[in-house]
C-alpha atoms as a PDB file:
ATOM      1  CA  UNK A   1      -1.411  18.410  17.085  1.00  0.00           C
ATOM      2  CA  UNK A   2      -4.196  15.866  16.632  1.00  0.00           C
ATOM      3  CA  UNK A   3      -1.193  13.431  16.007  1.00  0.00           C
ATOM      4  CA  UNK A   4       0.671  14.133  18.996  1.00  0.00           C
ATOM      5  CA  UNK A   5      -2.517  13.684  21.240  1.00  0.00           C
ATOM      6  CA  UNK A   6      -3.202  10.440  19.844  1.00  0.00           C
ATOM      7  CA  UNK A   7       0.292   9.149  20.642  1.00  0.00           C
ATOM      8  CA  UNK A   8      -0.266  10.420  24.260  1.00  0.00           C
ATOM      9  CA  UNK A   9      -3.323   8.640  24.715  1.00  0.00           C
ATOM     10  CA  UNK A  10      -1.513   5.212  23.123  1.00  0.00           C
ATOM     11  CA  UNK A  11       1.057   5.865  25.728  1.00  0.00           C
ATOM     12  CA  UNK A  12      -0.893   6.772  29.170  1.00  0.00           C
ATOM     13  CA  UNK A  13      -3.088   3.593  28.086  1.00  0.00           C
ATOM     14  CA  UNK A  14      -0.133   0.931  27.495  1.00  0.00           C
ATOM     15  CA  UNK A  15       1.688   3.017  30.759  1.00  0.00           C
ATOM     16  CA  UNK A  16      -1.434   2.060  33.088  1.00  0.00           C
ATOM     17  CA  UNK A  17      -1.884  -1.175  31.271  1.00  0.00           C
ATOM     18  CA  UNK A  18       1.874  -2.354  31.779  1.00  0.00           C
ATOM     19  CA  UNK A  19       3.878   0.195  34.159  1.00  0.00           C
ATOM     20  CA  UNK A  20       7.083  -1.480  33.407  1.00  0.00           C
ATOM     21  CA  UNK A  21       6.668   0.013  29.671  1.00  0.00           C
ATOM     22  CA  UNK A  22       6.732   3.981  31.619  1.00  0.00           C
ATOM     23  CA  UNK A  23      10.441   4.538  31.250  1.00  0.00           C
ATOM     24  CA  UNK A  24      10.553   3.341  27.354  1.00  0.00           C
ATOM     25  CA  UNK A  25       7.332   5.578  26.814  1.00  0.00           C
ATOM     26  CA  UNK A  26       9.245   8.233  28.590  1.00  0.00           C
ATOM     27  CA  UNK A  27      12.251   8.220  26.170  1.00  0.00           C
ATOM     28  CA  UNK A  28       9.749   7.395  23.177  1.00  0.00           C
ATOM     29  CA  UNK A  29       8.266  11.068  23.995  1.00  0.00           C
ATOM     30  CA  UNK A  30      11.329  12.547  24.583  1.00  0.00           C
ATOM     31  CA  UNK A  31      12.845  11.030  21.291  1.00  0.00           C
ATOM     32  CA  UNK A  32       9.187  12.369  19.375  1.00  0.00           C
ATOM     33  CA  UNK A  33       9.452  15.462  20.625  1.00  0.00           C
ATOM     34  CA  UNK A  34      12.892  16.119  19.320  1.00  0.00           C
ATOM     35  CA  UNK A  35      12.093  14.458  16.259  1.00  0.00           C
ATOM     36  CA  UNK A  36       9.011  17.299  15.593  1.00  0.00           C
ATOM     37  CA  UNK A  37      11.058  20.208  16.513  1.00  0.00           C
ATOM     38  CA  UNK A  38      13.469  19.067  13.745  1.00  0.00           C
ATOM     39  CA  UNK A  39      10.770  18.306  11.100  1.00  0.00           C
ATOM     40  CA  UNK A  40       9.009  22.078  11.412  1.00  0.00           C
ATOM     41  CA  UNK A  41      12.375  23.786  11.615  1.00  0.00           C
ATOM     42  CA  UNK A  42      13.230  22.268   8.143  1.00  0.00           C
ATOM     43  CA  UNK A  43      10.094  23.028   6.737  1.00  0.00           C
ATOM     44  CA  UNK A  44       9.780  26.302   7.789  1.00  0.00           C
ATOM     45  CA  UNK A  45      13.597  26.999   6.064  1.00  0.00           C
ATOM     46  CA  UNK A  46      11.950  25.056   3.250  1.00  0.00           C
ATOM     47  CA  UNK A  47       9.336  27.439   2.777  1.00  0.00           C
ATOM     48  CA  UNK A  48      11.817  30.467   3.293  1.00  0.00           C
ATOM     49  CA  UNK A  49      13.888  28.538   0.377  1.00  0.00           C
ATOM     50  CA  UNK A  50      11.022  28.724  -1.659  1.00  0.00           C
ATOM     51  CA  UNK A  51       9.809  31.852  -1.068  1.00  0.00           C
ATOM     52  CA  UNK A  52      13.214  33.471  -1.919  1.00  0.00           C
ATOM     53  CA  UNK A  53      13.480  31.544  -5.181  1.00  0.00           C
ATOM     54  CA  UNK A  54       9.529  32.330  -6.015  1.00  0.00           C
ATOM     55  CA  UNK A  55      10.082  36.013  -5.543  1.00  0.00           C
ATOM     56  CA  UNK A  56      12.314  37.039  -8.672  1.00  0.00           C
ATOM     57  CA  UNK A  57       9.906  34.934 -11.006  1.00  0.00           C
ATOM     58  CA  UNK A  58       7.043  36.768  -9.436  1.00  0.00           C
ATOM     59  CA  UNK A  59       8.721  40.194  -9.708  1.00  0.00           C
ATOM     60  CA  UNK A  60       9.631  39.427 -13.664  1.00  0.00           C
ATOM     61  CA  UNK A  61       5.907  38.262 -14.676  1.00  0.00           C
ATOM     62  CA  UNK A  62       5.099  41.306 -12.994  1.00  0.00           C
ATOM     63  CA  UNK A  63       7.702  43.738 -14.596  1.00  0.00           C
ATOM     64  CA  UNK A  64       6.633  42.261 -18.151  1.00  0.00           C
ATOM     65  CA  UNK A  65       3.319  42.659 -18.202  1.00  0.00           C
ATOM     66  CA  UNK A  66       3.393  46.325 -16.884  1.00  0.00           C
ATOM     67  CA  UNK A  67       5.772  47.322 -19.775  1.00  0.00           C
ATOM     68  CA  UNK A  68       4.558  45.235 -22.292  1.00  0.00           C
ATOM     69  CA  UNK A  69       4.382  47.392 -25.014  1.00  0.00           C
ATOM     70  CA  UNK A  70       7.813  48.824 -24.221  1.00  0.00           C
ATOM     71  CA  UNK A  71       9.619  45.959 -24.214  1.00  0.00           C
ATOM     72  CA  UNK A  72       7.910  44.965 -27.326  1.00  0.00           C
ATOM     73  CA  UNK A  73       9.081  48.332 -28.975  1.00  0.00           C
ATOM     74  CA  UNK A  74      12.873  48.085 -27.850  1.00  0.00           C
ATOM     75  CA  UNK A  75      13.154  44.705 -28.653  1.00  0.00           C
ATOM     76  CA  UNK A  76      13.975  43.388 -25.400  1.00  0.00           C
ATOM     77  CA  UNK A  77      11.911  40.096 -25.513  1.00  0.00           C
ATOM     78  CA  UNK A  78      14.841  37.873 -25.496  1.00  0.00           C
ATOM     79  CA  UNK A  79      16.344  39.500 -22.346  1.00  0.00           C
ATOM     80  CA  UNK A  80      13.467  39.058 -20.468  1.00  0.00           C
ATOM     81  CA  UNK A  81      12.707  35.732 -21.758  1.00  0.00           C
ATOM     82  CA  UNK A  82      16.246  34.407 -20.797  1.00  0.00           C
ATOM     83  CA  UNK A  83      15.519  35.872 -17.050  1.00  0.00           C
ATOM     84  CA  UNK A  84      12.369  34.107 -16.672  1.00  0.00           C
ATOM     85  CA  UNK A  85      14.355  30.834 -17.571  1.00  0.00           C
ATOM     86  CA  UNK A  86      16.952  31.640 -15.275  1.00  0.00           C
ATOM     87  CA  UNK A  87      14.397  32.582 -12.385  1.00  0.00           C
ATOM     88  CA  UNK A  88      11.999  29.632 -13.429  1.00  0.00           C
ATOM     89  CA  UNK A  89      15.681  27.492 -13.489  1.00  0.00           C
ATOM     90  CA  UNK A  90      16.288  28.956  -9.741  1.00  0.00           C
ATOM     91  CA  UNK A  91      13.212  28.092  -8.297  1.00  0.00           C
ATOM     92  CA  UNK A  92      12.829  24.786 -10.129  1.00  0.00           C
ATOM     93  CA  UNK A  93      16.293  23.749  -7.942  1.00  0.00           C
ATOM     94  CA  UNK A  94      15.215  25.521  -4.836  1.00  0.00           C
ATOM     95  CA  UNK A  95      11.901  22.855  -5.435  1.00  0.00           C
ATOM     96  CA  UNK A  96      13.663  19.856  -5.983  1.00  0.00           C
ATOM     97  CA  UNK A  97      15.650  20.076  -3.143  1.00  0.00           C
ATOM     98  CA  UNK A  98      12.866  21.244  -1.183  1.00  0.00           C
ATOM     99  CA  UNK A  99      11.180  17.925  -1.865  1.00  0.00           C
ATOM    100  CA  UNK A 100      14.485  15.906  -1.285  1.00  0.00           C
ATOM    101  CA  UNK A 101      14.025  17.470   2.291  1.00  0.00           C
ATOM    102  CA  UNK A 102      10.512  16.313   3.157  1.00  0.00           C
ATOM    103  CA  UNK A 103      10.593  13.036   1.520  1.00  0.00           C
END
């Protein structure tokens, strides 16, 4: 927000410095604006991205540790260890191309 003020200061002082600049400021905002829309509706699917591949790691940590000594007894380690991979596999895609969107 700070950002975008900025830029609108820059502009109303070049527009009343040189007028002939107003319509090319004009389009420059309209072009901006677009531009932002576009960048937060990315990152907020980013984030939703993230958040979906996050929750099944979260939900096997959490599954482990309250049957600990159960799974311990039944022998179920390796099944539980090859989820986590998978989950920790998921989310580790979901981040890279999370970062191949912002960057």
């Amino acid at each position: 927000m700070q950002f975008g003020f900025t830029i609108l200061v820059y502009f109303a002082v070049m527009a009343a410095t040189i007028p002939a600049l107003l319509p090319v400021l004009l389009v420059s905002l309209v072009i901006y604006n677009a531009q932002m829309g576009l960048t937060n509706r990315v990152v907020q699917q980013t984030k939703r991205m993230t958040n979906a591949a996050l929750a099944p790691l979260i939900s096997n940590i959490e599954e482990t540790r309250r049957g600990r000594a159960l799974i311990s007894v039944s022998g179920l380690q390796p099944f539980f260890a090859a989820r986590q991979h998978a989950a920790a596999d998921a989310y580790n895609r979901s981040l890279y191309m999370c970062e191949i969107k912002i960057t």
